[in-house]
C-alpha atoms as a PDB file:
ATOM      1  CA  UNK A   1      52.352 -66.363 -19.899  1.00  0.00           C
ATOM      2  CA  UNK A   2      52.710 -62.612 -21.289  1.00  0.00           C
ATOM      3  CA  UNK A   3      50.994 -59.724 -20.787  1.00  0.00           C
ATOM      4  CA  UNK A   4      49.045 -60.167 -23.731  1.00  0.00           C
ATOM      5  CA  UNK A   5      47.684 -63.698 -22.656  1.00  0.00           C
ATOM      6  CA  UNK A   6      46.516 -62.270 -19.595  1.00  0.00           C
ATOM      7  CA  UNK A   7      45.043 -59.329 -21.074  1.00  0.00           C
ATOM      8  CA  UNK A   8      43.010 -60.928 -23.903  1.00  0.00           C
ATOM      9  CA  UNK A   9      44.509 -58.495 -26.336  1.00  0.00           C
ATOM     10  CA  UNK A  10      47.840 -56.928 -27.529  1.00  0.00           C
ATOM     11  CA  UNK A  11      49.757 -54.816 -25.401  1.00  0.00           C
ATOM     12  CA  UNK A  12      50.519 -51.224 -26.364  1.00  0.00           C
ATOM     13  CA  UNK A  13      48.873 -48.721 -28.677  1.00  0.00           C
ATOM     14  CA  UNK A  14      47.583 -45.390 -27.416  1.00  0.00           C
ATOM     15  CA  UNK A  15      44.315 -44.534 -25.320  1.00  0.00           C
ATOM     16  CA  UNK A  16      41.658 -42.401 -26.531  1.00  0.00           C
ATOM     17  CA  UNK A  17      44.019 -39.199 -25.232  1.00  0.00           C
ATOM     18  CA  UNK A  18      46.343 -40.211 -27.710  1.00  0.00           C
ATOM     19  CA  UNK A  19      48.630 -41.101 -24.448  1.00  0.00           C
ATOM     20  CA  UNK A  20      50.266 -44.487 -24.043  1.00  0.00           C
ATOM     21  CA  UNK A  21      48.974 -46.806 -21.947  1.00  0.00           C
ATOM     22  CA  UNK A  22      50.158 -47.527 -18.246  1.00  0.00           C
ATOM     23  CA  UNK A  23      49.938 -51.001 -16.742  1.00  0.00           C
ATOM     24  CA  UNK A  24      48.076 -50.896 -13.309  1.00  0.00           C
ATOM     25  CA  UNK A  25      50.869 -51.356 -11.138  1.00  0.00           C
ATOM     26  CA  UNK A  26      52.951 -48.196 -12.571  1.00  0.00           C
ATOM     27  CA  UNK A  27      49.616 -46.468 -11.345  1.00  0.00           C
ATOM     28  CA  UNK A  28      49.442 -47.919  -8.191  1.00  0.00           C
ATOM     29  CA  UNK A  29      53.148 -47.072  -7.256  1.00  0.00           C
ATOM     30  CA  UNK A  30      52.359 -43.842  -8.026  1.00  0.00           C
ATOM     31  CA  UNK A  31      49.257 -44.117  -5.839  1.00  0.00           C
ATOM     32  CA  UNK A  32      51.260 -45.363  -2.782  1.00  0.00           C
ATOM     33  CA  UNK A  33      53.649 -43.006  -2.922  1.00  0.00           C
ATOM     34  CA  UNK A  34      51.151 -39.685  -3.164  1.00  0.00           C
ATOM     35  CA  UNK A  35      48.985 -41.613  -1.076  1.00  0.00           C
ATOM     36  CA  UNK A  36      51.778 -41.930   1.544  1.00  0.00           C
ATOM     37  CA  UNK A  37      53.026 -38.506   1.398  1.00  0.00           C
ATOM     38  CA  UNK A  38      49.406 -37.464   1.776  1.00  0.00           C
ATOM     39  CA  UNK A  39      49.487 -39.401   5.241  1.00  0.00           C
ATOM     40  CA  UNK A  40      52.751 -38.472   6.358  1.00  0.00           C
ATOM     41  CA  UNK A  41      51.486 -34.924   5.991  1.00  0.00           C
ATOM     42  CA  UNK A  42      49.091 -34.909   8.371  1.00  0.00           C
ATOM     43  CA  UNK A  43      46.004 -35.080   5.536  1.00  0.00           C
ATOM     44  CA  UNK A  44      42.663 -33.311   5.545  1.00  0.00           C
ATOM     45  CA  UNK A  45      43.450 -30.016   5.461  1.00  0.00           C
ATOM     46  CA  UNK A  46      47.358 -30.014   5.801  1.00  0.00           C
ATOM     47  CA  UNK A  47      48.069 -31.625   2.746  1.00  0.00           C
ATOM     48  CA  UNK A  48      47.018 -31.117  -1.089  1.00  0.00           C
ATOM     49  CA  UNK A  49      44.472 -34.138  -1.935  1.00  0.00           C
ATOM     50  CA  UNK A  50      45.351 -33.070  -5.511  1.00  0.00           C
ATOM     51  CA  UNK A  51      48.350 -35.751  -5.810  1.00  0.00           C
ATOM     52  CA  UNK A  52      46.367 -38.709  -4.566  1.00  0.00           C
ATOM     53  CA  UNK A  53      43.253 -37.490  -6.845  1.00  0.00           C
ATOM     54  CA  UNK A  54      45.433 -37.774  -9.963  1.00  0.00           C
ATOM     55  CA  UNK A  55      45.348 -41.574  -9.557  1.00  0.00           C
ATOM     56  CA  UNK A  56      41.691 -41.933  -8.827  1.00  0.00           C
ATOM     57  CA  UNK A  57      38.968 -42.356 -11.521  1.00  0.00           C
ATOM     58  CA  UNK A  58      36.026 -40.639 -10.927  1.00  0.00           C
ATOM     59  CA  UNK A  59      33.991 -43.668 -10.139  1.00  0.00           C
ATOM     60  CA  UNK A  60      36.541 -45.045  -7.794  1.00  0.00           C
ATOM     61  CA  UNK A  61      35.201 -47.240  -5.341  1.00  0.00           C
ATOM     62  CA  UNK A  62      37.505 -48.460  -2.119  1.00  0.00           C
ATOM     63  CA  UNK A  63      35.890 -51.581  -0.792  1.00  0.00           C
ATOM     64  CA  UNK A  64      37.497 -51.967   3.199  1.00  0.00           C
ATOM     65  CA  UNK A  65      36.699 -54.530   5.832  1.00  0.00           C
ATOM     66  CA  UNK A  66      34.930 -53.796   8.884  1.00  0.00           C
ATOM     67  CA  UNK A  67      36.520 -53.372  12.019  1.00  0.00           C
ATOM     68  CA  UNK A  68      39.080 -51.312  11.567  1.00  0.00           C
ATOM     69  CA  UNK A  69      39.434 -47.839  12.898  1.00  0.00           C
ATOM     70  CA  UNK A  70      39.611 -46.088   9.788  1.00  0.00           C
ATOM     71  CA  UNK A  71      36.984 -48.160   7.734  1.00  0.00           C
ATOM     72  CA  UNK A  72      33.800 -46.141   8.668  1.00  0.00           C
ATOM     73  CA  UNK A  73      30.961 -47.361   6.565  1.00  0.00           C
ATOM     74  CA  UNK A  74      33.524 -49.885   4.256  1.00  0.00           C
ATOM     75  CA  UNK A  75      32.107 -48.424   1.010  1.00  0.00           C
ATOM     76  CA  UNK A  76      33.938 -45.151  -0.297  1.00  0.00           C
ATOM     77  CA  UNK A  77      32.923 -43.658  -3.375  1.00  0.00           C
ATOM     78  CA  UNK A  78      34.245 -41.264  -5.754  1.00  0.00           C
ATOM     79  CA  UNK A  79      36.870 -38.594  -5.238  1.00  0.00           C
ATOM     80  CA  UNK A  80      35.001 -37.114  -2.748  1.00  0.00           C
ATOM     81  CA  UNK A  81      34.589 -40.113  -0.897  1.00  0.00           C
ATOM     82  CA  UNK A  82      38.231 -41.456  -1.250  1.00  0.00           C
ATOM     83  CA  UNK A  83      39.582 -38.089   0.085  1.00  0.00           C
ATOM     84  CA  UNK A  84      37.045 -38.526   3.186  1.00  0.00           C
ATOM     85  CA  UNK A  85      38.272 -41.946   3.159  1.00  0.00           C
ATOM     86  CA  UNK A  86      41.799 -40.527   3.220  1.00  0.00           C
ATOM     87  CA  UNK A  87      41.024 -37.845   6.215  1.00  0.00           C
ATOM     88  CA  UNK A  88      40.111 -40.422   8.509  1.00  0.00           C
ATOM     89  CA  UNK A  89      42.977 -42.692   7.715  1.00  0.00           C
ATOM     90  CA  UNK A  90      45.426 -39.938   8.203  1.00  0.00           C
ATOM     91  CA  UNK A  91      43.871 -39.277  11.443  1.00  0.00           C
ATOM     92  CA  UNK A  92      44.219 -43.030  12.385  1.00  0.00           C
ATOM     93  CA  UNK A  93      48.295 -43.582  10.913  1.00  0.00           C
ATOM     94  CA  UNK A  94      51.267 -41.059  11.295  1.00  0.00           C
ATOM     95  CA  UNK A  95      53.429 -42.471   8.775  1.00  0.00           C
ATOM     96  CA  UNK A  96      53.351 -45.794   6.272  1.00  0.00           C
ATOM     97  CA  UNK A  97      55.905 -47.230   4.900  1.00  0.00           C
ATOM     98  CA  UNK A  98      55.781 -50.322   2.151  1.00  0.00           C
ATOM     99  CA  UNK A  99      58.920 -52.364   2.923  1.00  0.00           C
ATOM    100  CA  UNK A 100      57.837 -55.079   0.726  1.00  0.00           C
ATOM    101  CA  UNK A 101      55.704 -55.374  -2.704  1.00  0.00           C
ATOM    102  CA  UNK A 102      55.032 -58.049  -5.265  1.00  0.00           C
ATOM    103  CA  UNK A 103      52.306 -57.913  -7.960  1.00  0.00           C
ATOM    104  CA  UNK A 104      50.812 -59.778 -10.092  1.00  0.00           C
ATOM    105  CA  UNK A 105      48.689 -58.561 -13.385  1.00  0.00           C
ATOM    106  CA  UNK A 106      48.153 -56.889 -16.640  1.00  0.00           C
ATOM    107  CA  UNK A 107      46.998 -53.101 -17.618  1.00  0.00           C
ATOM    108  CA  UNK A 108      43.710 -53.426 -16.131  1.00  0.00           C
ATOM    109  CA  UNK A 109      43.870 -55.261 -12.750  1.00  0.00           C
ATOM    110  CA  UNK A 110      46.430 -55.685 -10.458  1.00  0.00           C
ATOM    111  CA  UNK A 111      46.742 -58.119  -7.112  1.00  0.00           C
ATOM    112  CA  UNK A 112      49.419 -56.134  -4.978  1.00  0.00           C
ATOM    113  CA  UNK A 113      50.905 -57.943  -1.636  1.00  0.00           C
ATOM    114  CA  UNK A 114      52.190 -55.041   0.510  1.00  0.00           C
ATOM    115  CA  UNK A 115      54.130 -55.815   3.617  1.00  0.00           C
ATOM    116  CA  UNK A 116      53.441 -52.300   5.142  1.00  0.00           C
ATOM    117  CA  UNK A 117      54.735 -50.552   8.973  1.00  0.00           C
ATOM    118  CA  UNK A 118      51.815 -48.260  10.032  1.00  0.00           C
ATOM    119  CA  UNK A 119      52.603 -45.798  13.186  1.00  0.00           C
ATOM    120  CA  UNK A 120      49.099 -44.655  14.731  1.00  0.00           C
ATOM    121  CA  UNK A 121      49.272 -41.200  15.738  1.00  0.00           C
ATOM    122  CA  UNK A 122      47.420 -41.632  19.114  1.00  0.00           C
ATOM    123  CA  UNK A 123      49.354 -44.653  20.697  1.00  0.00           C
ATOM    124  CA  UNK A 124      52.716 -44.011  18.658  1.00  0.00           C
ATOM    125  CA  UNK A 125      52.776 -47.830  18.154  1.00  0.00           C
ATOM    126  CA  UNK A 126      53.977 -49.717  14.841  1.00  0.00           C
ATOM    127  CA  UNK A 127      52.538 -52.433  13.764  1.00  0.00           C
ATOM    128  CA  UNK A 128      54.010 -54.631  10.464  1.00  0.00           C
ATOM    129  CA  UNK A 129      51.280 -56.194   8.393  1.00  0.00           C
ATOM    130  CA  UNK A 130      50.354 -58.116   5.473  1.00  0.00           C
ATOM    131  CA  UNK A 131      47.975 -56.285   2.880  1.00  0.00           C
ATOM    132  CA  UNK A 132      47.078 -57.546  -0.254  1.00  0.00           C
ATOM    133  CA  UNK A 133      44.848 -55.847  -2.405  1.00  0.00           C
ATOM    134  CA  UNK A 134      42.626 -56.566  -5.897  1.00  0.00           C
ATOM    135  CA  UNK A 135      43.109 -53.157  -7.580  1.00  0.00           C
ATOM    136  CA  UNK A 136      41.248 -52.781 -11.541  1.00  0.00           C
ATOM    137  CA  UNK A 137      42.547 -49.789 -13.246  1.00  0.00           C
ATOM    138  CA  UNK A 138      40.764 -47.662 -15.847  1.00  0.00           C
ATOM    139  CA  UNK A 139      42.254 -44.753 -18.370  1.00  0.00           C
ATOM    140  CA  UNK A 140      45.247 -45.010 -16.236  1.00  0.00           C
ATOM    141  CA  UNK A 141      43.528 -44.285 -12.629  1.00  0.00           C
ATOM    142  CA  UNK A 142      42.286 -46.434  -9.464  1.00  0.00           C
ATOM    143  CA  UNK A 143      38.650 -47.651 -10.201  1.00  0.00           C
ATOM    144  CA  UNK A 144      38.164 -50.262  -7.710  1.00  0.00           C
ATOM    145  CA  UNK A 145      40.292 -51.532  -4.881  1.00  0.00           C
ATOM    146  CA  UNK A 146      39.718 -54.271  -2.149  1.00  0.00           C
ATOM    147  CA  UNK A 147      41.778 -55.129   0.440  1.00  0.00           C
ATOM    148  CA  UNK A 148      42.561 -57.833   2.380  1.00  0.00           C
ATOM    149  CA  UNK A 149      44.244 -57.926   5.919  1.00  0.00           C
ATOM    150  CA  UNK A 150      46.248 -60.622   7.197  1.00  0.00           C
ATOM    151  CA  UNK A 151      45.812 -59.633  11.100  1.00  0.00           C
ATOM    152  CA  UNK A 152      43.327 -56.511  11.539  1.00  0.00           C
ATOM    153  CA  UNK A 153      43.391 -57.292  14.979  1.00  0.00           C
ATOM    154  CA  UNK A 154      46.915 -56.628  15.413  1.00  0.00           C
ATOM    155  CA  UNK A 155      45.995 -53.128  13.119  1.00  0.00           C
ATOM    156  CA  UNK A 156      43.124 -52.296  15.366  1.00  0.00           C
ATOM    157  CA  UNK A 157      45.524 -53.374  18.468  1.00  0.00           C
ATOM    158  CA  UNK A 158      47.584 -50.521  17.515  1.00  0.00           C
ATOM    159  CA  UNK A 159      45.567 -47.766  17.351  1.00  0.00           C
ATOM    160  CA  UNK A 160      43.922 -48.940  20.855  1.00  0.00           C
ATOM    161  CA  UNK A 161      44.225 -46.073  23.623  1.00  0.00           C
ATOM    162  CA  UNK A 162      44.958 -47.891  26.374  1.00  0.00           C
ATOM    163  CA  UNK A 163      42.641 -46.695  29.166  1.00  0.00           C
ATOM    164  CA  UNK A 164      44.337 -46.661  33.117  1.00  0.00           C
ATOM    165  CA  UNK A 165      42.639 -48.534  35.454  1.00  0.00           C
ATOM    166  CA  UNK A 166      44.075 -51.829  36.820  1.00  0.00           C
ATOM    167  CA  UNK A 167      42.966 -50.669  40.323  1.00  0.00           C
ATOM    168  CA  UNK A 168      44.972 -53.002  43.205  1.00  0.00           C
ATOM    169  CA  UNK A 169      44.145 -52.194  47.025  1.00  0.00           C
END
């Protein structure tokens, strides 16, 4: 099946900025890497938000699962909401790193299997996980993404600050 089947119409042409279009996995590696870079920089306020903002529509909306330390509320919305979104998760992670992709899609949505090592900043623990994510694209730019984790335990397990105790006589 080719892009086109997928898509429901023909491949190629120009958007209304006269640019060409960009499938929405280009956009989304280009995401992951300014979103990484954003991380590994320490975020909120020691890193430009501009780079990850570039790949964001306006109306973005990041839809995350509840549980994990960095999903607050679940709902974020809009570049001011991603880049709070973003804050928090840089607070949770010290670096990411994608060792593994594969996609599947067209120009407007993307399904994205990441296989992703996260170090938490307050334990210094990795963890390697499963993430795959339903991703539409509009104009070129994130609109909506939803992930899905295989073992958010094992995410959440990482962050954990072990507290002493254990006691013994």
């Amino acid at each position: 099946m080719n892009t086109a089947d997928v898509a429901g119409d023909q491949v190629g042409g120009s958007r209304a900025d006269g640019q060409s279009p960009e499938d929405a996995w280009t956009v989304m590696q280009r995401f992951y890497a300014a979103e990484a870079a954003y991380v590994s920089a320490g975020g909120f306020g020691k890193a430009s938000y501009d780079d990850v903002a570039a790949y964001l529509d306006p109306e973005v909306v990041l839809h995350q699962a509840p549980g994990l330390p960095f999903t607050g509320t679940g709902t974020w919305r809009g570049h001011d909401g991603m880049e709070r979104f973003l804050a928090l998760f840089s607070e949770v992670w010290e670096s990411m790193e994608f060792l593994e992709q594969e996609h599947w899609g067209d120009e407007n949505t993307v399904v994205v299997r990441n296989r992703v090592r996260f170090r938490a900043r307050a334990t210094g623990r990795h963890v390697d996980t499963l993430i795959v994510q339903l991703i539409t694209v509009r104009n070129g730019r994130m609109l909506e993404c939803r992930p899905f984790y295989w073992d958010p335990q094992a995410v959440a397990d990482a962050c954990r600050v072990d507290v002493g105790g254990g006691g013994g006589a």
